[in-house]
N, C-alpha and C. Protein backbone atom coordinates (compact mmCIF):
# COMPACT_ATOMS: atom_id res chain seq x y z
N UNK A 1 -46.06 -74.71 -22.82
CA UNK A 1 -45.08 -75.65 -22.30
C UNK A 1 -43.82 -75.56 -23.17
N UNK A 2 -42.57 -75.62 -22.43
CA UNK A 2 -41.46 -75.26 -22.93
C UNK A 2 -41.47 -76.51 -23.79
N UNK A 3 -40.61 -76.55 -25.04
CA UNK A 3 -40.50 -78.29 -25.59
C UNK A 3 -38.70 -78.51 -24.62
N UNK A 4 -38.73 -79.85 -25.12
CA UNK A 4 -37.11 -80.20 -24.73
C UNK A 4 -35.89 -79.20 -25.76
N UNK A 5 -36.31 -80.15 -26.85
CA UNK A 5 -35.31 -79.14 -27.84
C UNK A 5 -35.18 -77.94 -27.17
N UNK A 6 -36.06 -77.04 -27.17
CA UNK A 6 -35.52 -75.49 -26.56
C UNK A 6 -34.77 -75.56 -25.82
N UNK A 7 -35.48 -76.59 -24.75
CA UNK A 7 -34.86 -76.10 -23.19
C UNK A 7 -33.20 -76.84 -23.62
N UNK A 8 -32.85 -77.36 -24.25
CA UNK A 8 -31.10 -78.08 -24.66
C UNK A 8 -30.60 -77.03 -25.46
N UNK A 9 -31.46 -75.74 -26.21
CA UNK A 9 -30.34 -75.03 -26.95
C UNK A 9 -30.35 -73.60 -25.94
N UNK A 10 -31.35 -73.35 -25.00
CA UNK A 10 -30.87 -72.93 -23.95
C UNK A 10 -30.40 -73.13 -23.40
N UNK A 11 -29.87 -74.27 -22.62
CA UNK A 11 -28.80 -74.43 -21.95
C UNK A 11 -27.76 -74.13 -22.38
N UNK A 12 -27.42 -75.27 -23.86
CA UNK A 12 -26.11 -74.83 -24.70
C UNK A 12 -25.59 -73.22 -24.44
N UNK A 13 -26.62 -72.76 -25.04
CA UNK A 13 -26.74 -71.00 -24.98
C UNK A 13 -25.89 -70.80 -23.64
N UNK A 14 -26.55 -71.09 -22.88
CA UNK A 14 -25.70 -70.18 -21.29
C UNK A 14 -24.54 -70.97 -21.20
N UNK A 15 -24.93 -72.19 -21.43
CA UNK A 15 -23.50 -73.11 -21.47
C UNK A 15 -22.19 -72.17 -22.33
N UNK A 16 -22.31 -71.63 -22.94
CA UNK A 16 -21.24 -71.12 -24.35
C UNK A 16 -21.04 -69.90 -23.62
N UNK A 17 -22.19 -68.90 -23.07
CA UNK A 17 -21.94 -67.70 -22.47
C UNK A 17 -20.78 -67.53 -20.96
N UNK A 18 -21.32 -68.85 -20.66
CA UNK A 18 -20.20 -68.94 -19.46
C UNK A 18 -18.71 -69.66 -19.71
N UNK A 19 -18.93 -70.28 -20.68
CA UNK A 19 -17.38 -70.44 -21.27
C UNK A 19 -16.17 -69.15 -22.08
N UNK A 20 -17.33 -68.51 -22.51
CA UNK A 20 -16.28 -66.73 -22.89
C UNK A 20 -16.38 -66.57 -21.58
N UNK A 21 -17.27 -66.63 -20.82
CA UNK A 21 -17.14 -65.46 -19.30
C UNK A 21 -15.36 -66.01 -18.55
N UNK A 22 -15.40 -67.50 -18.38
CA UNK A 22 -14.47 -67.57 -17.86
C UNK A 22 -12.81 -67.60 -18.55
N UNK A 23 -13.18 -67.50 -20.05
CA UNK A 23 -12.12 -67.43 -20.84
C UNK A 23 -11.87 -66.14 -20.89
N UNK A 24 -12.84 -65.08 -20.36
CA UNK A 24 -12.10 -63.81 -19.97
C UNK A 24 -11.09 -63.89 -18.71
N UNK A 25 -11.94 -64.45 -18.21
CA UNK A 25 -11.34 -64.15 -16.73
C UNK A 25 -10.05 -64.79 -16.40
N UNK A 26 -10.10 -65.49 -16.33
CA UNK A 26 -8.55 -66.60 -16.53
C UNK A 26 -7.28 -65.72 -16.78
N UNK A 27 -7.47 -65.30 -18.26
CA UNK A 27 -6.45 -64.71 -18.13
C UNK A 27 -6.20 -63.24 -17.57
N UNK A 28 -6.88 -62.72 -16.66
CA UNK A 28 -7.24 -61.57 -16.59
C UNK A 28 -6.66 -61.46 -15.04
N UNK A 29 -6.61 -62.72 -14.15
CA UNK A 29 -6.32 -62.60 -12.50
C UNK A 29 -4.85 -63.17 -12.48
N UNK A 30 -4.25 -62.68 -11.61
CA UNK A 30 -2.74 -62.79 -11.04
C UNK A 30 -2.87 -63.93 -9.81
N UNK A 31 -3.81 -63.84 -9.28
CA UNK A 31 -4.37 -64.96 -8.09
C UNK A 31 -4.09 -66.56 -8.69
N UNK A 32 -3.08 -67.30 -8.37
CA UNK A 32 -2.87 -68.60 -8.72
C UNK A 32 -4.02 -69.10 -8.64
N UNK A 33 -4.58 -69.60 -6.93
CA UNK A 33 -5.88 -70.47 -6.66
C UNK A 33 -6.76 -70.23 -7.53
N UNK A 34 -7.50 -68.33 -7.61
CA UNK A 34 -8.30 -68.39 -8.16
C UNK A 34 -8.30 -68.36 -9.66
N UNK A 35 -7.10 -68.94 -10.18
CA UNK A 35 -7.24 -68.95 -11.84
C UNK A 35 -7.39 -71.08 -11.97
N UNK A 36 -7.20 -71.58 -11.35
CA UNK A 36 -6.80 -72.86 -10.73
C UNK A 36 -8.34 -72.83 -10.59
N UNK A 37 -8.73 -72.50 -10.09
CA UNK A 37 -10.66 -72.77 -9.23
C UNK A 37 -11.18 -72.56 -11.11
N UNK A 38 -10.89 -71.55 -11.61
CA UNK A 38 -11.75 -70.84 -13.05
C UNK A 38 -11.48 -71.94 -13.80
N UNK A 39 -10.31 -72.28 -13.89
CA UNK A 39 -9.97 -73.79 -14.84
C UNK A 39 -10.50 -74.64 -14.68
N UNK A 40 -10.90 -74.87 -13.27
CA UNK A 40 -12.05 -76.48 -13.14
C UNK A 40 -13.23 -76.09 -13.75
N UNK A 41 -13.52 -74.95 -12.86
CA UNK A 41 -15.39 -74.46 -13.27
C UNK A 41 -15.16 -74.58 -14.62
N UNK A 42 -13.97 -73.86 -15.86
CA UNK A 42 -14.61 -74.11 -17.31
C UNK A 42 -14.09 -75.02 -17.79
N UNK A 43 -13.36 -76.33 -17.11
CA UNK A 43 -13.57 -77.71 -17.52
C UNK A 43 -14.56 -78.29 -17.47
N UNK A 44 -15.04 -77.99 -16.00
CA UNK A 44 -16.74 -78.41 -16.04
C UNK A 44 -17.24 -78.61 -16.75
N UNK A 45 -17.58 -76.70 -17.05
CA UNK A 45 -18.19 -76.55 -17.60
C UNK A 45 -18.77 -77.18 -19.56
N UNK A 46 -16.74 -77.15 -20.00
CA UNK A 46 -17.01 -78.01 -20.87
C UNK A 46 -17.57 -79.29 -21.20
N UNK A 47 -17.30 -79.79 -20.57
CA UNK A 47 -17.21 -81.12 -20.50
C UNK A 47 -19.16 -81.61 -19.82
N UNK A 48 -19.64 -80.73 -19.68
CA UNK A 48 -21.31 -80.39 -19.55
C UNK A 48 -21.76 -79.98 -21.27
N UNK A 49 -21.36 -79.24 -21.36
CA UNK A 49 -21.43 -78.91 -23.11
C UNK A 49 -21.19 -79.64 -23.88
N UNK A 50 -20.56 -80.19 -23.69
CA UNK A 50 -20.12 -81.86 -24.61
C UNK A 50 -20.82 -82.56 -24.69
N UNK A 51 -21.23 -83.06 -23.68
CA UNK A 51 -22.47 -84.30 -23.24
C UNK A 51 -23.76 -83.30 -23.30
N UNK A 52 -24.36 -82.47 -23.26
CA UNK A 52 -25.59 -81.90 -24.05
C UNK A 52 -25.75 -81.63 -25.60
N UNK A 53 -24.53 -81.32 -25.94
CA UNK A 53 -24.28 -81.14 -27.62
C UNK A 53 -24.55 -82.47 -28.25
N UNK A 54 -23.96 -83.78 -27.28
CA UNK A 54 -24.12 -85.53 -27.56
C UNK A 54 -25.46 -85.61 -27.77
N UNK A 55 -26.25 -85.30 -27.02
CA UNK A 55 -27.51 -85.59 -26.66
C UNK A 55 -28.55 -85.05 -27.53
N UNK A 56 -28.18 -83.31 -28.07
CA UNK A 56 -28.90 -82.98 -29.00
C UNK A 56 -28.53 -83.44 -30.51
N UNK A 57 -27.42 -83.79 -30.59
CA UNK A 57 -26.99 -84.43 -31.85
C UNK A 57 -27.90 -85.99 -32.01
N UNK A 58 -28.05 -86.73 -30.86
CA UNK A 58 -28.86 -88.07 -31.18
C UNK A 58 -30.36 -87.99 -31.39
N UNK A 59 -30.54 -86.72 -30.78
CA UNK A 59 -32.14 -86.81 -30.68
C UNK A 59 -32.44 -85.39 -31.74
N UNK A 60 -31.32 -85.50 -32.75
CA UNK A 60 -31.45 -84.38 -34.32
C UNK A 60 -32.13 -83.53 -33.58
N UNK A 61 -31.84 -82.16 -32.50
CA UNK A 61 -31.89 -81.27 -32.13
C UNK A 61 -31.43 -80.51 -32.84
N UNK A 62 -29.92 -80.82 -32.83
CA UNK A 62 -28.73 -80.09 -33.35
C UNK A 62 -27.99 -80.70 -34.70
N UNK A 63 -28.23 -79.81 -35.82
CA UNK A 63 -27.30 -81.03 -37.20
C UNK A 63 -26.41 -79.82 -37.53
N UNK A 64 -25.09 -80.38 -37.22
CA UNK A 64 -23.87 -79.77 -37.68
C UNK A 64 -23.85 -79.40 -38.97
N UNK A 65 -23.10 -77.80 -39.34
CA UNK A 65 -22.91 -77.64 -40.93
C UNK A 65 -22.17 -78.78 -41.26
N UNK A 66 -22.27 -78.90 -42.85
CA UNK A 66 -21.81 -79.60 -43.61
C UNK A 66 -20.32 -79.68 -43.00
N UNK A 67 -19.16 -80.47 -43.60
CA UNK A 67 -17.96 -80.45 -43.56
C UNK A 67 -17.21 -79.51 -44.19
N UNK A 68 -16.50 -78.42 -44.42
CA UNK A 68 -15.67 -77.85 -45.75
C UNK A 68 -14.74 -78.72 -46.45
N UNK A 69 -15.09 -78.27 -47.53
CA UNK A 69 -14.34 -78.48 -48.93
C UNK A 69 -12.89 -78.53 -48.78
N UNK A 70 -11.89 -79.10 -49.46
CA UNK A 70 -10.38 -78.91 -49.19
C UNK A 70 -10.21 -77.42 -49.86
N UNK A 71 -11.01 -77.33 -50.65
CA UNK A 71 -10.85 -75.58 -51.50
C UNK A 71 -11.29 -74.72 -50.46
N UNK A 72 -12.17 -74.87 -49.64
CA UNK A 72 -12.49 -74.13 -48.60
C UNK A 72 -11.44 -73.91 -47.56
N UNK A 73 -11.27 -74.85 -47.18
CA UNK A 73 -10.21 -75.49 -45.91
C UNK A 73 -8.56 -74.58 -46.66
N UNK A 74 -8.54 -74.37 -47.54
CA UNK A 74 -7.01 -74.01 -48.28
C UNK A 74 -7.19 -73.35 -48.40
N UNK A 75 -8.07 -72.18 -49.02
CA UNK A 75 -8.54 -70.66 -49.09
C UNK A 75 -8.52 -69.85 -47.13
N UNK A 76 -9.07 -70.85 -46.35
CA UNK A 76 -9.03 -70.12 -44.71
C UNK A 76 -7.31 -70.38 -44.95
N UNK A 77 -6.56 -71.10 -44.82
CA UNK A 77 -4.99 -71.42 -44.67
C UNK A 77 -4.48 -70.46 -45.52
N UNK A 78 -4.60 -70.36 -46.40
CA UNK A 78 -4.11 -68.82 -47.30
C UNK A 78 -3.78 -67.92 -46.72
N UNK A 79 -5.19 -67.24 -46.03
CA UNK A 79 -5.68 -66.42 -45.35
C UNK A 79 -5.01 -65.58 -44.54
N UNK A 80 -4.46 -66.85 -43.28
CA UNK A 80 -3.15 -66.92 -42.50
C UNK A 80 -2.12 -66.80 -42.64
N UNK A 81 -1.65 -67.57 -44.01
CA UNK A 81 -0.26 -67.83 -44.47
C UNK A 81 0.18 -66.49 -45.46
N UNK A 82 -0.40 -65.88 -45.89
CA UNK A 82 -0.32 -64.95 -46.78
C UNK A 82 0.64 -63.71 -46.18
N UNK A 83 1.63 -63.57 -46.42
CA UNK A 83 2.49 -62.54 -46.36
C UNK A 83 2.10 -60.94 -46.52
N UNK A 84 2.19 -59.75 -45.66
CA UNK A 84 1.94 -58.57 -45.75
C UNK A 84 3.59 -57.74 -46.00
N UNK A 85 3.11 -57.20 -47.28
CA UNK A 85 4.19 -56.33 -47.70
C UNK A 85 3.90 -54.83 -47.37
């Protein structure tokens, strides 16, 4: 028997797979409507991912990494900001 937990980080799972799928696609069609139609489906879609991520977060499915450090957080900003000579 499948447990729940699984079956919520499978979903997540396809949930996330179909959010790159349509973040390819989007920008990829010249078709107004059908970039207009792709934007709802991966609003949807988000907004389904949200409220399952809620759900595994209350029922400690899912425990987020820690927070980063401001030394952490300023070392990624570096990263970016850093000038190429």
């Amino acid at each position: 028997m499948i447990e729940e937990k699984t079956m919520v980080a499978d979903t997540l799972t396809g949930i996330n797979g179909e959010l790159i799928r349509f973040g390819e696609m989007i920008p990829q069609t010249e078709n107004q409507e059908l970039k207009t139609t792709l934007k709802q489906f991966r609003n949807a879609c988000e907004q389904s991912q949200e409220e399952l991520y809620q759900i595994a977060r209350e029922k400690a499915y899912y425990v987020p990494a820690s927070k980063a450090t401001q030394e952490e957080i300023d070392h990624v900003k570096s990263l970016f900001t850093q000038k190429t000579n």
